[in-house]
Protein backbone atom coordinates (compact mmCIF):
# COMPACT_ATOMS: atom_id res chain seq x y z
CA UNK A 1 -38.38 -0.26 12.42
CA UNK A 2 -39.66 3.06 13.47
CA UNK A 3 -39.44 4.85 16.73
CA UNK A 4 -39.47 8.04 18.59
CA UNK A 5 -36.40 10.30 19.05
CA UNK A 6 -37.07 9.92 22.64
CA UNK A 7 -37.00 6.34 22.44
CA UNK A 8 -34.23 6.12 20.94
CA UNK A 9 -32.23 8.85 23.26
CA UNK A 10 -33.06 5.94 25.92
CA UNK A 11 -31.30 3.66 24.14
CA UNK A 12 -28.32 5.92 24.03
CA UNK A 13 -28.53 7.24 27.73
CA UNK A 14 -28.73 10.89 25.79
CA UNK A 15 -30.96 13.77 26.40
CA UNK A 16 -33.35 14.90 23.86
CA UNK A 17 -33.25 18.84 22.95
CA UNK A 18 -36.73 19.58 20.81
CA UNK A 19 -39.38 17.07 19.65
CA UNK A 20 -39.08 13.89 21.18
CA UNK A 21 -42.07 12.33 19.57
CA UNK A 22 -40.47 12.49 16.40
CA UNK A 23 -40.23 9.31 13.83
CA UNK A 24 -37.38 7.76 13.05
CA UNK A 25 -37.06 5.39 10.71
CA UNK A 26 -33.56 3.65 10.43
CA UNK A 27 -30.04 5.63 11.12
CA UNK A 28 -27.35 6.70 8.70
CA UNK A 29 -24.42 9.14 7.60
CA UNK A 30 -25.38 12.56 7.01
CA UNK A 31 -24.01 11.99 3.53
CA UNK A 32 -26.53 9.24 3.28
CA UNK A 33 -29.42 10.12 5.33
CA UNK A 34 -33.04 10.14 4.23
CA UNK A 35 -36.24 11.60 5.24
CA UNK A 36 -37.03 10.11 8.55
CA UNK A 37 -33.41 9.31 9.38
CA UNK A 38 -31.29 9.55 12.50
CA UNK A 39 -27.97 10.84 11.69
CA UNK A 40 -24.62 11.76 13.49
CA UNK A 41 -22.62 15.11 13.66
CA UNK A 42 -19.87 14.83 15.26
CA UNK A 43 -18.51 18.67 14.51
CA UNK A 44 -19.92 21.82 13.84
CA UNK A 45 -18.01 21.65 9.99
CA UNK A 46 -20.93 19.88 9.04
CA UNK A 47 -23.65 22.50 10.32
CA UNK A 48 -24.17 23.52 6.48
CA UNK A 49 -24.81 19.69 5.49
CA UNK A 50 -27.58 19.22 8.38
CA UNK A 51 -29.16 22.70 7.49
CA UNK A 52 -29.93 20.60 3.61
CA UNK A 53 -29.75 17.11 4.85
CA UNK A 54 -33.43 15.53 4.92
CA UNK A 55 -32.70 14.00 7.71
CA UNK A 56 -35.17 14.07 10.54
CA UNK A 57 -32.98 13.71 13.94
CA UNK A 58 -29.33 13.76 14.64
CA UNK A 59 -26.83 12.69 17.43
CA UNK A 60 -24.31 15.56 18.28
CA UNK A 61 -22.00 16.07 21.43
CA UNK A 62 -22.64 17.83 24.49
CA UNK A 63 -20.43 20.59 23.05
CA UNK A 64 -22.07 21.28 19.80
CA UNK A 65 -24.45 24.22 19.11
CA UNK A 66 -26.34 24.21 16.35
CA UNK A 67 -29.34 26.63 15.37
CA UNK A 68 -31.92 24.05 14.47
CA UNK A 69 -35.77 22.85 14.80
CA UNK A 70 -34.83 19.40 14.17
CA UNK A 71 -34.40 17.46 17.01
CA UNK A 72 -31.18 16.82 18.58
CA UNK A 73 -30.05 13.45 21.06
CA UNK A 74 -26.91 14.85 22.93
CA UNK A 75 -24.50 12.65 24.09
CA UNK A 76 -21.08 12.04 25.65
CA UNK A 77 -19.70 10.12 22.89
CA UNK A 78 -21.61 10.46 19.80
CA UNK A 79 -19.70 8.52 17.52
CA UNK A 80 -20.39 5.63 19.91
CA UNK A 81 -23.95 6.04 20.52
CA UNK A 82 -24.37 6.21 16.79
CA UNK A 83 -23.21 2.90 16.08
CA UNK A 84 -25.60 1.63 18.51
CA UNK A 85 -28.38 3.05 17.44
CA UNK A 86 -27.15 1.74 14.25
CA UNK A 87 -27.02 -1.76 15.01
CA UNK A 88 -30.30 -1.51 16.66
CA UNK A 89 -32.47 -0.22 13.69
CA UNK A 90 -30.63 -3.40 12.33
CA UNK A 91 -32.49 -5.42 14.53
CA UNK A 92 -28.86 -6.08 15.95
CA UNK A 93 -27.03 -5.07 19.73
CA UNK A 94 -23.38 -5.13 20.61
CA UNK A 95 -23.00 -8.34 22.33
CA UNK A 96 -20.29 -10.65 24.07
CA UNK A 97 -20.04 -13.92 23.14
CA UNK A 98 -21.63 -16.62 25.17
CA UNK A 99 -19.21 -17.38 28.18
CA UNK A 100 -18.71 -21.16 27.39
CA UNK A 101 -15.77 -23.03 26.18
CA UNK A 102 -16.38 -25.43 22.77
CA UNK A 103 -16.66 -28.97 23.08
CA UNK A 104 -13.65 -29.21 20.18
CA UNK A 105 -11.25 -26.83 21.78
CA UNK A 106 -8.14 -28.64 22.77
CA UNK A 107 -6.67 -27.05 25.86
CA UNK A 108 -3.44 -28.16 28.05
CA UNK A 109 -4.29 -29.27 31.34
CA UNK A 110 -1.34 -27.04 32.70
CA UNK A 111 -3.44 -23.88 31.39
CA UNK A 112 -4.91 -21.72 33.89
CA UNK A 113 -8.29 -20.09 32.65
CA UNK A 114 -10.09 -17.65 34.23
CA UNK A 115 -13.53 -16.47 35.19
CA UNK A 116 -15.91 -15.82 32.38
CA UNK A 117 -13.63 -17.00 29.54
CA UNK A 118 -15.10 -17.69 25.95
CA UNK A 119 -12.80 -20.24 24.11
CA UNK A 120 -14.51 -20.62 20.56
CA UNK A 121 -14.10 -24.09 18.26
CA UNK A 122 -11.13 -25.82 17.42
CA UNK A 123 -8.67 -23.65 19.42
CA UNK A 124 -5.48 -25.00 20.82
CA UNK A 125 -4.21 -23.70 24.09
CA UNK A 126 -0.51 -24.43 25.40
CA UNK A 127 1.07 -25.84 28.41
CA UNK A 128 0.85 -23.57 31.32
CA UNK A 129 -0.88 -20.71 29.46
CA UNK A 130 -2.67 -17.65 31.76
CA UNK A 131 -5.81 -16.46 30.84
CA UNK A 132 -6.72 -13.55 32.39
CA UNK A 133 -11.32 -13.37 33.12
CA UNK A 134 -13.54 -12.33 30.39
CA UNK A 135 -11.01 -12.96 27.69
CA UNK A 136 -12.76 -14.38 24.37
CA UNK A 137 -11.03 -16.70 21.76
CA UNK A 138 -12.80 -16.75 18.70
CA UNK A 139 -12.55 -20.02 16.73
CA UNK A 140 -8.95 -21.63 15.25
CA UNK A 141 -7.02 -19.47 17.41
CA UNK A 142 -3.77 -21.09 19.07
CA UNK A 143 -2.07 -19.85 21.78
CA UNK A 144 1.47 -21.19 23.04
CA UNK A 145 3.16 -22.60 25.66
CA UNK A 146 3.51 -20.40 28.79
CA UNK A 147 1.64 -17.31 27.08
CA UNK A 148 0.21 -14.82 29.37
CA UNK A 149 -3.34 -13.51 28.39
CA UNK A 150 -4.70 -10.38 30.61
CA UNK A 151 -7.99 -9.50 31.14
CA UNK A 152 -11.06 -8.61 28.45
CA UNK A 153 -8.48 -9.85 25.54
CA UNK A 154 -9.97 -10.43 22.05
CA UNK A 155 -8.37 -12.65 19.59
CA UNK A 156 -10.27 -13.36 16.78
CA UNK A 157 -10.87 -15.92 14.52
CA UNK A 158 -7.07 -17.40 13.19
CA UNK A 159 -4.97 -15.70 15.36
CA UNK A 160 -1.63 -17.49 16.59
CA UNK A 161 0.66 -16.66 19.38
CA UNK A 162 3.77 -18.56 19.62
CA UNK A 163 5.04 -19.32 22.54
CA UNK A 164 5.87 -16.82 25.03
CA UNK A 165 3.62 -14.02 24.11
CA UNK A 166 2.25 -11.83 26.80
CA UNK A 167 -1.03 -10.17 25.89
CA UNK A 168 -1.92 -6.88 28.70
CA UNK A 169 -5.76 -6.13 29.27
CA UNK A 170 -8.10 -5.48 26.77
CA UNK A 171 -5.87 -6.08 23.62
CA UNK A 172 -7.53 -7.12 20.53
CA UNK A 173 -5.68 -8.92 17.89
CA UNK A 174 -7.72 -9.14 14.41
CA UNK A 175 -8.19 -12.30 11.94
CA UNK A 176 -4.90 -14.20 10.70
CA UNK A 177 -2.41 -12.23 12.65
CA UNK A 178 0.92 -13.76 14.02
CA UNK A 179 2.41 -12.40 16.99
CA UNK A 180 6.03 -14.16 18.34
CA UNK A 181 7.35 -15.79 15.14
CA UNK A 182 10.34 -16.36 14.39
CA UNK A 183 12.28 -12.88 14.57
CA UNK A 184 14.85 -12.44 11.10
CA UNK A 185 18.02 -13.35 11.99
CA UNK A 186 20.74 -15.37 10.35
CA UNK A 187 24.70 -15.49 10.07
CA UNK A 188 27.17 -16.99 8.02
CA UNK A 189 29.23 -19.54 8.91
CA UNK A 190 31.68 -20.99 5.92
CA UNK A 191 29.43 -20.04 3.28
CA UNK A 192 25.75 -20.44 4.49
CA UNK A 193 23.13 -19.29 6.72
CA UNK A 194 22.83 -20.10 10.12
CA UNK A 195 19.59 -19.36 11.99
CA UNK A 196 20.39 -17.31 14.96
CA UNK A 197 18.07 -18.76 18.17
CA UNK A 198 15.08 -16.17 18.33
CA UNK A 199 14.20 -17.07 22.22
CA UNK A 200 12.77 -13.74 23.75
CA UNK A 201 9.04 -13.82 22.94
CA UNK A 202 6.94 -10.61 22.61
CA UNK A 203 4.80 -8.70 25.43
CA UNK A 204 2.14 -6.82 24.14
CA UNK A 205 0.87 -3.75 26.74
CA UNK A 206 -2.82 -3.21 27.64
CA UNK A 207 -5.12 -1.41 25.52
CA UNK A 208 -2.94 -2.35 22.21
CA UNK A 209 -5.45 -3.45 18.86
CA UNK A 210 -3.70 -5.63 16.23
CA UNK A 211 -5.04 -5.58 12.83
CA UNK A 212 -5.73 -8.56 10.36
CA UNK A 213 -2.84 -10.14 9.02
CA UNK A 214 -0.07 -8.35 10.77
CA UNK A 215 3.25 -10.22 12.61
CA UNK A 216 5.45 -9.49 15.13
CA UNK A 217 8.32 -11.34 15.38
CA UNK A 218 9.38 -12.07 18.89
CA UNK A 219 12.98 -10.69 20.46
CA UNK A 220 16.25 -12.78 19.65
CA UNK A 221 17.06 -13.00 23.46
CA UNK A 222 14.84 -10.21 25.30
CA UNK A 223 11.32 -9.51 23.87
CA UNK A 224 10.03 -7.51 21.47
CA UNK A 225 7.19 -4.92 23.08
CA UNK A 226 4.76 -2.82 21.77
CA UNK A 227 3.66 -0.24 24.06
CA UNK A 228 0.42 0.63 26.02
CA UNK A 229 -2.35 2.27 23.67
CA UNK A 230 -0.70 1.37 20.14
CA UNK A 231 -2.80 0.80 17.28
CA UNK A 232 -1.42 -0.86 14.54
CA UNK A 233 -3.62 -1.45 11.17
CA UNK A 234 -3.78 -4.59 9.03
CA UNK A 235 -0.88 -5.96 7.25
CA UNK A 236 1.72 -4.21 9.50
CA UNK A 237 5.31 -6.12 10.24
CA UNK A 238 7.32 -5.42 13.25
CA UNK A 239 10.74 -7.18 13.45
CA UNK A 240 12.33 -8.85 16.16
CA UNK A 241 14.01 -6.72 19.35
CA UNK A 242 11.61 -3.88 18.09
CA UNK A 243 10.84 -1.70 21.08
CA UNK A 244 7.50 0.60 20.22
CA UNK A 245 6.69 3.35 22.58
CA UNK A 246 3.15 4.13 23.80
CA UNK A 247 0.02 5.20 21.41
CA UNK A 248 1.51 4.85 18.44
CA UNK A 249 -0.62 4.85 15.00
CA UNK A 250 0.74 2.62 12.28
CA UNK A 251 -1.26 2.47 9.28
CA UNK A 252 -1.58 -0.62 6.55
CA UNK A 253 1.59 -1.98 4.81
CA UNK A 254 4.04 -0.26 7.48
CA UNK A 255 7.37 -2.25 7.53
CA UNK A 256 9.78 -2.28 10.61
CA UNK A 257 13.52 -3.48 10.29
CA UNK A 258 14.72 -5.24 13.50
CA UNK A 259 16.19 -3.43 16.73
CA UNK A 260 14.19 -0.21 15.82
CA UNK A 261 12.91 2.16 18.88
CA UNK A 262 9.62 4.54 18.66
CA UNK A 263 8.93 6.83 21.29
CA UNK A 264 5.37 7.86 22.27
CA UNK A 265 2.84 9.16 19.65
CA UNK A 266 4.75 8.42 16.78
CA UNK A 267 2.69 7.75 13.80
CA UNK A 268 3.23 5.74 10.60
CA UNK A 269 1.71 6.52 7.74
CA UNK A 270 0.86 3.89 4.72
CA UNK A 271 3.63 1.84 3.63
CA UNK A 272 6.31 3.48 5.70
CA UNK A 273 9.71 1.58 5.74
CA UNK A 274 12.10 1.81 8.93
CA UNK A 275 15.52 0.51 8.36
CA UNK A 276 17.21 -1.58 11.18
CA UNK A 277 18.56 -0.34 13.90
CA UNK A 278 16.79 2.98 13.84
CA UNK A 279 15.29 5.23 16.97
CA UNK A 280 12.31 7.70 16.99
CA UNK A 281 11.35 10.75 19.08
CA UNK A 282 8.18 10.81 21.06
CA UNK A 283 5.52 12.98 18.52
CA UNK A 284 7.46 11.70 15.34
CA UNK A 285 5.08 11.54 12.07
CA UNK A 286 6.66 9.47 8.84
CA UNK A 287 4.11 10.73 5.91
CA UNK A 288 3.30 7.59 3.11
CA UNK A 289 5.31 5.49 1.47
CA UNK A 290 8.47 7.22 3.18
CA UNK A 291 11.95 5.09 4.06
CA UNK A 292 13.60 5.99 6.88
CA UNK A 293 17.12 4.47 7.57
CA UNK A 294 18.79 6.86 10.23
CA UNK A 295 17.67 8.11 13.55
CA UNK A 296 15.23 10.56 13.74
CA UNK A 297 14.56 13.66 16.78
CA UNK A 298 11.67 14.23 18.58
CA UNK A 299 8.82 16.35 16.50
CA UNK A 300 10.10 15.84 13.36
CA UNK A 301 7.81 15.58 10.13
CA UNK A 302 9.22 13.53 7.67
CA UNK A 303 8.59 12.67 4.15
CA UNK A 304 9.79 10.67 0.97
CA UNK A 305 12.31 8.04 0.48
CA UNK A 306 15.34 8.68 2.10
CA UNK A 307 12.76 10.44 4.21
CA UNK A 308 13.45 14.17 4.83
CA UNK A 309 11.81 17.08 6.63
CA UNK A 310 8.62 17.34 5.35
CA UNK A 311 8.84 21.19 4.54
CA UNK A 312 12.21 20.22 2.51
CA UNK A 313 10.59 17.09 0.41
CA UNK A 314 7.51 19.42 -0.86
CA UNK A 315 10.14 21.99 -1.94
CA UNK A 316 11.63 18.87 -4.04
CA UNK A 317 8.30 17.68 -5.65
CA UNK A 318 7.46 20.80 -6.11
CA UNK A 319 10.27 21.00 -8.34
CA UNK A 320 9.88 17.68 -10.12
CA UNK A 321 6.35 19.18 -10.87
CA UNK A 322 8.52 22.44 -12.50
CA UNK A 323 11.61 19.73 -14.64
CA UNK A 324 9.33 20.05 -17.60
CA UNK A 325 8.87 23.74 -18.33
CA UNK A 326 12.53 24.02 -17.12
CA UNK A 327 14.01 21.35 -19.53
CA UNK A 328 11.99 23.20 -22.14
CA UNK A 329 13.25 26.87 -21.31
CA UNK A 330 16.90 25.43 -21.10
CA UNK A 331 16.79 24.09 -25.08
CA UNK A 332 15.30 27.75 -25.84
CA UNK A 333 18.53 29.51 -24.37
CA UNK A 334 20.78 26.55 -25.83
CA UNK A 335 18.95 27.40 -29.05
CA UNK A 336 19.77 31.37 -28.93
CA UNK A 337 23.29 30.74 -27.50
CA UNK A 338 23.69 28.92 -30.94
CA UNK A 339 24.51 25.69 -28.98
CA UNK A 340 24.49 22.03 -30.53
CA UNK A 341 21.59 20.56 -28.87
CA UNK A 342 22.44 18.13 -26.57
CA UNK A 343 20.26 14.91 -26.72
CA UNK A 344 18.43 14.46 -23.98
């Protein structure tokens, strides 16, 4: 597919600075990019890549100066209008589905729906379920009695939501994920374990994305919420009563107990483990594959398991790194001391 620079700065509602008549051939990463390319720079750190990339054209913000005869498309968000002009040397556009609902969807005739709705095949909607306009279902979702969908919600293809799930605008919930099960909660009585009734569903705030395969369990008697502007990767599990605070980042594998409390802009890295019971800080950041099991301040760093101030735990590995030549200078004074050597 080849076009100008300039046509494709129309596709991207940028403004062209040099040659517009220039040919471009398909788009790619700078890292990737081949003669007659469009690329993306996104920062000037990569100046010294575009000065030897081959590339012919590249999409940079409004904020970026670079010292170049290549042509440039300037935009307001390049990392946006990259992908588009991405999928459209693909021969491909960023599209909503078709606003109908399938023939083999099974919906309650207590469910509301509203205007411009997409409701893919095979999904199963619930007695007096809300769906807010312009929502999409993808197909084999379910969604539960008396859920509450907002507007411009994506749920893709698998998803489930027991009952009593409230979804805020614009949340999008990936493949296979499982939001309002069962929260984990037992006692017991004369020996065994009782279930304890997990009743207080989950309400999901606007602007939230949910990852592929991830649950949240819904509250035992209020609900468990995840705040406005969280983004939580794929194979994340938040337990029941869980209150999450506002644009949070949890990464893959991250593990919350129940009863825990994040503030705002607390991030997770991979792995991460949160015992019950525990309450962040706004601005709290748990490095990988870190446990945390007591209550943690606002701005803290932390790292390892038991998590600790970051600063401290890189003084400890730092160490662990040292044991070896340490272990071996300690039998070399044992030795000169005239010591028995101790086995080790």
């Amino acid at each position: 597919m080849a076009v100008t620079v300039r046509d494709v700065a129309g596709w991207l509602n940028g403004s062209v600075v040099g040659d517009g008549d220039v040919v471009l051939q398909a788009a790619r990463p700078l890292s990737e990019a081949l003669p007659g390319d469009l690329t993306l720079l996104e920062t000037e750190k990569y100046a010294a890549k575009w000065k030897l990339s081959t590339a012919a054209a590249a999409v940079v913000p409004h904020n970026l100066q670079l010292d170049t005869s290549k042509p440039l498309i300037v935009v307001a968000e390049p990392l946006e209008a990259f992908a588009e002009a991405v999928l459209r040397f693909r021969g491909r556009r960023k599209s909503a589905p078709k606003e109908r609902i399938d023939p083999t969807a099974r919906i309650h005739p207590t469910a509301a729906i509203g205007e411009k709705v997409t409701i893919g095949a095979y999904c199963v909607v619930g007695a007096d379920v809300v769906i807010g306009a312009g929502t999409v279902l993808h197909p084999s979702v379910v969604v539960g009695a008396e859920c509450k969908l907002g507007c411009d919600v994506i749920l893709h293809p698998h998803v489930v939501l027991y009952d009593d799930v409230e979804l805020g605008d614009r949340v999008i919930v990936h493949a296979g994920s499982v939001i309002g099960s069962d929260g984990f909660g037992y006692r017991t009585v004369n020996g065994q374990h009782r279930k304890v009734p997990q009743i207080g569903g989950v309400i999901v705030e606007s602007d939230v994305e949910i990852g592929a395969g991830s649950t949240i369990d819904c509250g035992t008697f209020t609900p468990t919420r995840i705040g406005q502007g969280t983004k939580i990767d794929n194979h994340v599990q938040i337990g029941h009563n869980c209150t999450i605070g506002r644009h949070n980042i949890f990464c893959s594998q991250v593990g919350i107990a129940g009863s825990c409390k994040t503030g705002d802009y607390v991030v997770m890295a991979g792995q991460v483990g949160i015992g019950d019971h525990v309450t962040m800080g706004d601005d709290v950041v748990i490095g990988a594959q870190s446990g945390v099991v007591k209550d943690v301040p606002s701005k803290s760093r932390l790292l390892g398991a038991p998590a600790i101030a970051e600063r401290d735990q890189r003084k400890v590995l730092m160490s662990l790194v040292k044991l070896p030549d340490i272990r071996r200078d300690v039998k070399q004074i044992k030795k000169h001391l005239g010591w028995d050597e101790v086995a080790s």
